[in-house]
Protein backbone atom coordinates (compact mmCIF):
# COMPACT_ATOMS: atom_id res chain seq x y z
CA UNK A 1 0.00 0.00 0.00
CA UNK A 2 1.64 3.95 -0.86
CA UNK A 3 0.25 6.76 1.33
CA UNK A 4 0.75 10.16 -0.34
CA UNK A 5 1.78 13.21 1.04
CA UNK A 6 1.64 16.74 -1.52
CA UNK A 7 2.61 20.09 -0.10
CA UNK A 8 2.76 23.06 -2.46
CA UNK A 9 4.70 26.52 -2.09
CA UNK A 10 5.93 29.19 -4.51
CA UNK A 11 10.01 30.91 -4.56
CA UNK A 12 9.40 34.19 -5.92
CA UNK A 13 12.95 36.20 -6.01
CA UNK A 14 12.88 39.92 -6.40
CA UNK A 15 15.46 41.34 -8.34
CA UNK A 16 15.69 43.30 -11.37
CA UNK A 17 17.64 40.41 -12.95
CA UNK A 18 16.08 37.73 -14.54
CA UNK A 19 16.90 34.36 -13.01
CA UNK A 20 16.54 30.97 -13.80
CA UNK A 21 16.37 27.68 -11.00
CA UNK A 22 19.39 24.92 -11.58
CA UNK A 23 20.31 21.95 -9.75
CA UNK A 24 23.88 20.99 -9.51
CA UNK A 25 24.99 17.93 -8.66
CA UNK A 26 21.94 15.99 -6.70
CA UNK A 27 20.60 18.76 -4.26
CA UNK A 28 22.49 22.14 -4.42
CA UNK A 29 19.63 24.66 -5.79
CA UNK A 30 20.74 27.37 -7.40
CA UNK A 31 18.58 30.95 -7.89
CA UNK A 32 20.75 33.51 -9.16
CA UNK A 33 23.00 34.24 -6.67
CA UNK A 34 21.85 32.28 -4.10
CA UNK A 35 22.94 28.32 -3.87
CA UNK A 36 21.82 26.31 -1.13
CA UNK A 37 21.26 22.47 -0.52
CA UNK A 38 18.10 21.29 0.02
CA UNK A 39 18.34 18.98 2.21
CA UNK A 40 15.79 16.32 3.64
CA UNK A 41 15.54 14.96 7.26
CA UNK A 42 12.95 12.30 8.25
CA UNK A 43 12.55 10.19 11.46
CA UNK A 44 10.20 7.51 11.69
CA UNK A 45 9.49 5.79 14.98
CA UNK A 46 9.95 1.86 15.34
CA UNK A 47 8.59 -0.68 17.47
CA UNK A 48 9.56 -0.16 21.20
CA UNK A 49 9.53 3.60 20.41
CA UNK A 50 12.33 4.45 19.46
CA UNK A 51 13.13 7.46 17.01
CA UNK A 52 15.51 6.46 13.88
CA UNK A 53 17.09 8.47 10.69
CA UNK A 54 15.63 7.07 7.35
CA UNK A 55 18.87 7.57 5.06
CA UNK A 56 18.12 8.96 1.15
CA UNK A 57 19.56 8.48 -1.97
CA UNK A 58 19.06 11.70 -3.57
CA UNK A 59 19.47 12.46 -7.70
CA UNK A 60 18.24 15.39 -10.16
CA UNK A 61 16.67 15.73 -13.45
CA UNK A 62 14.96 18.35 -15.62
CA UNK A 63 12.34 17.49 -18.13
CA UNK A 64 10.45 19.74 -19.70
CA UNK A 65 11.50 23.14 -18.02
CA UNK A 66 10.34 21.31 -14.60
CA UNK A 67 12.96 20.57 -12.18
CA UNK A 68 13.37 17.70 -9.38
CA UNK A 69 15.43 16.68 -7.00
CA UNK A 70 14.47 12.88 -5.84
CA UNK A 71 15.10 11.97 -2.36
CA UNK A 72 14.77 7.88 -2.47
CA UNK A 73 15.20 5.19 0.38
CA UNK A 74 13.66 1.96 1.04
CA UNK A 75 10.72 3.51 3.48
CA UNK A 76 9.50 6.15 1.09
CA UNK A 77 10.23 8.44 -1.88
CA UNK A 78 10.13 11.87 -1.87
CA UNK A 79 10.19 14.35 -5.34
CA UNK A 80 10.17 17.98 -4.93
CA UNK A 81 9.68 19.64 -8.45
CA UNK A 82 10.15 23.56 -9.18
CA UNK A 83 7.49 24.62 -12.20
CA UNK A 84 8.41 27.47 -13.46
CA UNK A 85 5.13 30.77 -12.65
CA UNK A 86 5.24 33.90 -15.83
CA UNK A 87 1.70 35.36 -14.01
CA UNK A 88 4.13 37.08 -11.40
CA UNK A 89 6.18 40.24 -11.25
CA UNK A 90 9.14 38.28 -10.69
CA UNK A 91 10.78 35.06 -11.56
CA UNK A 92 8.52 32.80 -9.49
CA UNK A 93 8.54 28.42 -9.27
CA UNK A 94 6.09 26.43 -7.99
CA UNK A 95 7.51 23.86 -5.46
CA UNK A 96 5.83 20.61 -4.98
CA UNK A 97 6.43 18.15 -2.50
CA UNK A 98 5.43 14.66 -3.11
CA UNK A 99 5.70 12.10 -0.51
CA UNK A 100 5.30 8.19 -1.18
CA UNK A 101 5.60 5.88 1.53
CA UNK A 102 6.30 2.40 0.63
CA UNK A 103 5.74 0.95 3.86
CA UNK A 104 3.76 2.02 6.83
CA UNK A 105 5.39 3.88 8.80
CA UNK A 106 4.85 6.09 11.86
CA UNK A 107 6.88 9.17 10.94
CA UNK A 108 8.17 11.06 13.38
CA UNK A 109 9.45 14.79 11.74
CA UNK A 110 9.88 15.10 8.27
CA UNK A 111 11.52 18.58 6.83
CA UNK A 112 13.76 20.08 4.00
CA UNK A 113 16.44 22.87 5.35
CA UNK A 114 17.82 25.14 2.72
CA UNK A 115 22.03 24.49 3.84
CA UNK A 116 24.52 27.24 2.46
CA UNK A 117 28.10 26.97 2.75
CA UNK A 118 28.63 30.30 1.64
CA UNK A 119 25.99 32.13 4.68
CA UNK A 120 23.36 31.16 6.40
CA UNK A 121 19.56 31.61 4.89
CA UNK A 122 17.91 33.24 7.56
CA UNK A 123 14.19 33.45 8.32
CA UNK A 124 14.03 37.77 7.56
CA UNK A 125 10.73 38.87 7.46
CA UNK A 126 8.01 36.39 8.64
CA UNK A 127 4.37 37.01 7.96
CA UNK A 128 2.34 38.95 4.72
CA UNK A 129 2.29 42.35 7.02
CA UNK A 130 6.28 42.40 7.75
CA UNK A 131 7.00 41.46 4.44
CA UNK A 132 4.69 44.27 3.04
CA UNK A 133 5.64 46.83 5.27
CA UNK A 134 9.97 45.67 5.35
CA UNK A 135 9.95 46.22 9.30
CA UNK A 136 10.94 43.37 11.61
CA UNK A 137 8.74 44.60 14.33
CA UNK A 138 5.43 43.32 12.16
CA UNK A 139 6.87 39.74 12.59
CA UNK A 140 4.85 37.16 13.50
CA UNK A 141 5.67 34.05 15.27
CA UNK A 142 6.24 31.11 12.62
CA UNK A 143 4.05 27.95 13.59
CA UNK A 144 2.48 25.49 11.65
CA UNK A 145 -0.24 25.68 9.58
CA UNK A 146 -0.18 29.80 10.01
CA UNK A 147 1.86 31.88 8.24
CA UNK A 148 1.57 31.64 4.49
CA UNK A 149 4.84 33.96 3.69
CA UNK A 150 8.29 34.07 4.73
CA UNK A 151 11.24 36.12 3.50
CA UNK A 152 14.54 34.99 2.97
CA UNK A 153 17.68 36.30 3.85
CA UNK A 154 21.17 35.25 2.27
CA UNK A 155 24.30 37.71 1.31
CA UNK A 156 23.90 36.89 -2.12
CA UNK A 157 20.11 38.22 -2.56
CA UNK A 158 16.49 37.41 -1.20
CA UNK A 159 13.57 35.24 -1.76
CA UNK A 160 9.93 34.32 -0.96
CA UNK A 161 8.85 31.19 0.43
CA UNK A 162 4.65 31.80 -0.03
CA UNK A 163 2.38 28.65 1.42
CA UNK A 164 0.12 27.32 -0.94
CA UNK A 165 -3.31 28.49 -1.25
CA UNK A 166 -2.14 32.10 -0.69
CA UNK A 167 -2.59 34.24 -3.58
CA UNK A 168 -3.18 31.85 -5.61
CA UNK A 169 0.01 30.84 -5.91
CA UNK A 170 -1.03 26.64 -6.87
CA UNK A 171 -2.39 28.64 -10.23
């Protein structure tokens, strides 16, 4: 039996460059400037209760203007895809996260962390209102389920991370 797990978001990055979205090697994303390696972390928990790692075999491919990075182990399989958005003021992907489970499993935490050697991408501006107005004091606290845009933070430049449903960003 597969269970399925889909979660949809949109990168938007505002520059007045035009960028495009390449993978190098199996995981290292790279939007203009910016380069970071998305990186996936699951735990499931096993009989007895204990909490272990599953371990991922990870490769990229582009077909069609679409790009994926696969995240692949025995336990489940795991494709995020960038689609490319034009309907936006700026270059804009649609990220989809597709989860297939193989086995049952109890999972424990499942996440993907955006990892830069050069800097750190930090969590700027958190909420539609701080974004909007650029002032950290309109911050809101991130939680799940809540806040459907954050703004990232990295030397190089700056980009949107917008949940989906907002602004019609699954379109």
């Amino acid at each position: 039996m597969r269970y399925r797990i889909i979660i949809s978001l949109l990168i938007a990055v505002f520059s007045s460059q035009i960028y495009g979205i390449n993978v190098r090697g199996q995981n290292q994303v790279q939007i203009g400037e910016i380069a970071f390696n998305l990186n996936l972390y699951a735990t499931t928990r096993i009989e007895g209760g204990s909490v272990v790692a599953l371990n991922f075999d990870t490769s990229a491919s582009t077909v069609d203007g679409i790009t994926s990075i696969i995240y692949s182990s025995p336990q489940m399989d795991v494709n995020v895809s960038f689609s490319p958005r034009k309907q936006y003021e700026a270059p804009a992907w649609l990220v989809s996260v597709n989860a297939s489970c193989k086995e049952e499993l109890y999972l424990y935490d499942v996440f993907l962390s955006m990892d830069s050697a050069d800097a750190p991408i930090i969590a700027d501006l958190k909420g539609i209102e701080a974004i909007n107005s650029g002032d950290f004091a309109d911050n809101v606290n991130i939680i799940p389920y809540r806040d459907k845009a954050v703004e990232y933070a990295h030397p190089n430049g700056k980009l949107w991370i917008v949940a989906s449903g907002y602004d019609e960003c699954g379109t």
